[in-house]
C-alpha atoms as a PDB file:
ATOM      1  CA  UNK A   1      35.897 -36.740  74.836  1.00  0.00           C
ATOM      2  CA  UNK A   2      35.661 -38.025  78.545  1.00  0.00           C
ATOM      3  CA  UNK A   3      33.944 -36.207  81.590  1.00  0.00           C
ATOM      4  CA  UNK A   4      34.830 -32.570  81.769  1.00  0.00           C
ATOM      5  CA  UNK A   5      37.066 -32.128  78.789  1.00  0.00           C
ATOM      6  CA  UNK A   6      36.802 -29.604  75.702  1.00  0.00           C
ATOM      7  CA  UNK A   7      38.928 -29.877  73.200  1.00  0.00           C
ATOM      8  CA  UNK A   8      39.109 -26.303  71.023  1.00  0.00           C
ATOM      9  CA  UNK A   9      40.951 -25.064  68.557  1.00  0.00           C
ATOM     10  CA  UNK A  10      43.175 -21.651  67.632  1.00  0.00           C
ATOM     11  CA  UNK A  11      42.754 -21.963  64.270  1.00  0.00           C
ATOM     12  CA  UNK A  12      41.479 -18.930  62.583  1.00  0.00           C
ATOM     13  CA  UNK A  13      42.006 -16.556  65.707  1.00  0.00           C
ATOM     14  CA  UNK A  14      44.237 -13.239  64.791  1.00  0.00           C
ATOM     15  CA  UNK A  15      47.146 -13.727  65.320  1.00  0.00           C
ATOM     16  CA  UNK A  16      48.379 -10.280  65.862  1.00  0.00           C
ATOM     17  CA  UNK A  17      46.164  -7.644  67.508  1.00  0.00           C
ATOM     18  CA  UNK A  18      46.072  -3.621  67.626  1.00  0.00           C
ATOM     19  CA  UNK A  19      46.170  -1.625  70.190  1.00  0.00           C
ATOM     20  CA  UNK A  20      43.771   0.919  71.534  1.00  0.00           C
ATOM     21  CA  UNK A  21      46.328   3.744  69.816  1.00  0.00           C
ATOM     22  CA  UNK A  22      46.225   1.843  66.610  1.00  0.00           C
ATOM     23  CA  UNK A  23      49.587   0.187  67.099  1.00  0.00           C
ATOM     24  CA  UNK A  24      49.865  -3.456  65.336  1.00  0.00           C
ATOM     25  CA  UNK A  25      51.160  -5.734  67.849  1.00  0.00           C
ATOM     26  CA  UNK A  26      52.714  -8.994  66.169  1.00  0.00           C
ATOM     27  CA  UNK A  27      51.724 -12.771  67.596  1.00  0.00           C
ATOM     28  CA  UNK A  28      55.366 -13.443  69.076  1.00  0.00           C
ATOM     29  CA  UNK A  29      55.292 -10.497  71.297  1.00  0.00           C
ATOM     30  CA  UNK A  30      54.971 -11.902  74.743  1.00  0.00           C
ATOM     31  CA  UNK A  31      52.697  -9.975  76.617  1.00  0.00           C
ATOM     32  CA  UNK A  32      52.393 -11.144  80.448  1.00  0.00           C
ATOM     33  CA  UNK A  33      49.390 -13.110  81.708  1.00  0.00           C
ATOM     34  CA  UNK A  34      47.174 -12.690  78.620  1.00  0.00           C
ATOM     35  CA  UNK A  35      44.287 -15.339  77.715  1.00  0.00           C
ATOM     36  CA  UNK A  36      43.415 -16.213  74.634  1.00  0.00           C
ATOM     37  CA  UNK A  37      40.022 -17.084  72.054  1.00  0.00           C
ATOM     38  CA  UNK A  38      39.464 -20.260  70.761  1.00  0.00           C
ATOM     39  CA  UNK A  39      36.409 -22.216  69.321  1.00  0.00           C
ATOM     40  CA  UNK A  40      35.144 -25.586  71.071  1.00  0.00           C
ATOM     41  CA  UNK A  41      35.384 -28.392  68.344  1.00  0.00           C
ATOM     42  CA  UNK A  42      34.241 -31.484  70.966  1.00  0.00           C
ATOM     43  CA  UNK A  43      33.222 -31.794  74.221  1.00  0.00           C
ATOM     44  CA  UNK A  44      32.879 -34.277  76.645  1.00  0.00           C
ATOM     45  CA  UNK A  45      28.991 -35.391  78.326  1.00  0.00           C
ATOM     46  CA  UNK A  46      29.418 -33.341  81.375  1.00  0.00           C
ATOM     47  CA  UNK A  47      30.289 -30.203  80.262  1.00  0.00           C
ATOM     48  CA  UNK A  48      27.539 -27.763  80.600  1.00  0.00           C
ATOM     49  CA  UNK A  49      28.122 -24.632  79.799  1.00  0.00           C
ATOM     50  CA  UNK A  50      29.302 -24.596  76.031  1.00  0.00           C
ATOM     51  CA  UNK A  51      28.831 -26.446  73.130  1.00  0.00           C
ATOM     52  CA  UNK A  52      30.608 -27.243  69.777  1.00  0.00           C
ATOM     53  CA  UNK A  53      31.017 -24.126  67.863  1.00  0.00           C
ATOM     54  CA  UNK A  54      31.266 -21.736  70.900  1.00  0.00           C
ATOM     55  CA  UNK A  55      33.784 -19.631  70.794  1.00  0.00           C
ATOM     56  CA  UNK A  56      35.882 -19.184  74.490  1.00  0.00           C
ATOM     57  CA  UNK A  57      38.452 -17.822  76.562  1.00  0.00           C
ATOM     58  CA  UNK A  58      41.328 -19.301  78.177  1.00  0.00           C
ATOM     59  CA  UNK A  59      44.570 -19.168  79.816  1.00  0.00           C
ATOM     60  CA  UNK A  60      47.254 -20.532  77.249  1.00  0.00           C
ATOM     61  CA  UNK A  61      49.323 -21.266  80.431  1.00  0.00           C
ATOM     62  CA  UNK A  62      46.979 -24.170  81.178  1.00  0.00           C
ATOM     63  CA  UNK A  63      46.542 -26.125  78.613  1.00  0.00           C
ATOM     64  CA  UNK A  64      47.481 -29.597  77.231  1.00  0.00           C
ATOM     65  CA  UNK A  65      48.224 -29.583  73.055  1.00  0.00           C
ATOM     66  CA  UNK A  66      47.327 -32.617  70.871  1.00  0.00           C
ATOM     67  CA  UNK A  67      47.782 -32.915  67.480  1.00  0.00           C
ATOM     68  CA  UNK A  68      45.038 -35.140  65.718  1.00  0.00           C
ATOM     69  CA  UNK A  69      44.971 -35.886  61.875  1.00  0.00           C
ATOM     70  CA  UNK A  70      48.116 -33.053  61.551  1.00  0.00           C
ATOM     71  CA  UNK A  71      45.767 -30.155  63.205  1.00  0.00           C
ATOM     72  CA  UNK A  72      46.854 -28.669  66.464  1.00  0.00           C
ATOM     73  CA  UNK A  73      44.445 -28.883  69.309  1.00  0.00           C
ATOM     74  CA  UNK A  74      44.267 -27.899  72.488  1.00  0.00           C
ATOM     75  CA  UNK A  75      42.555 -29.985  75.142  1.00  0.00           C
ATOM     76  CA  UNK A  76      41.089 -28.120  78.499  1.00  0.00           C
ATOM     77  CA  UNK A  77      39.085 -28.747  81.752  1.00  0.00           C
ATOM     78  CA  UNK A  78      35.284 -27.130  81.513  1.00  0.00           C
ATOM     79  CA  UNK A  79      36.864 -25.108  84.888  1.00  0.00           C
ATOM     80  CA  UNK A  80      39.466 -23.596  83.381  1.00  0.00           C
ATOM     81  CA  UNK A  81      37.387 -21.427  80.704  1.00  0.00           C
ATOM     82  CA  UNK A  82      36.962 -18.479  81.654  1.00  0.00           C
ATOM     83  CA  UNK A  83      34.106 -17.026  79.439  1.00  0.00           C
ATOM     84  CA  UNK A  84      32.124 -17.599  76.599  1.00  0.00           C
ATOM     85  CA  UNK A  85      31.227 -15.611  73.497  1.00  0.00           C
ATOM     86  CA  UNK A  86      27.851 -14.415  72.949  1.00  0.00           C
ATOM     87  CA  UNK A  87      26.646 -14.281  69.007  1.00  0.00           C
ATOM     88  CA  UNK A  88      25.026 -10.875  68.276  1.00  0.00           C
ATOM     89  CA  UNK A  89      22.483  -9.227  70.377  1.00  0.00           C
ATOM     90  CA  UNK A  90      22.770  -6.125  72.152  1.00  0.00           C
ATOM     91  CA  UNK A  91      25.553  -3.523  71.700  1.00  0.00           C
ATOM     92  CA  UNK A  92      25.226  -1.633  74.883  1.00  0.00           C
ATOM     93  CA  UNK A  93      26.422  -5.286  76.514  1.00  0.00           C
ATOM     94  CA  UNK A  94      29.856  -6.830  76.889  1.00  0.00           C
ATOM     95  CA  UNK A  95      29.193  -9.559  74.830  1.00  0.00           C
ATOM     96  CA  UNK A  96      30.312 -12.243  77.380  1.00  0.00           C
ATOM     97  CA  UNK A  97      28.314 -14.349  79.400  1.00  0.00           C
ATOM     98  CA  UNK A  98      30.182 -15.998  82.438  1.00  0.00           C
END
């Protein structure tokens, strides 16, 4: 990985999500303007803020897909994340750290 770039993958994320109400909503429902989780699998030496196994959020708009040994990946700027999962701690906060 060069500069800037993380490279993350989809794999494992749900693929279809429920509503507040309970309602299953299926993956190829296109819902407008919705970003997505992913988990960092590689970064490149001047990204900062995350590091492999971090688990982020994106914008599947902008994105660039790769495919490497017959896996899908998805390769992104360190810019264009938009937060980053916290593991455990407190329930009272988001769980986000920007």
């Amino acid at each position: 990985m060069l500069h800037d770039r993380v490279l993350v993958s989809t794999e494992g994320e749900a693929g279809e999500r429920r509503s507040g109400g309970g309602i299953v909503i299926p993956a190829t429902v296109a819902i407008g303007k919705r970003l997505s989780w992913a988990t960092v699998v590689a970064s490149g030496p001047n990204v900062r803020t995350v590091k492999v196994g971090d688990r982020v959020l994106y914008d599947p708009e902008d994105r660039a897909e790769v495919e490497l040994k017959g896996r899908d990946f998805i390769l992104l700027r360190e810019r264009d994340l938009h937060a980053v999962s916290a593991e455990g701690g407190d329930v009272e906060t988001t769980g986000l750290y920007l």
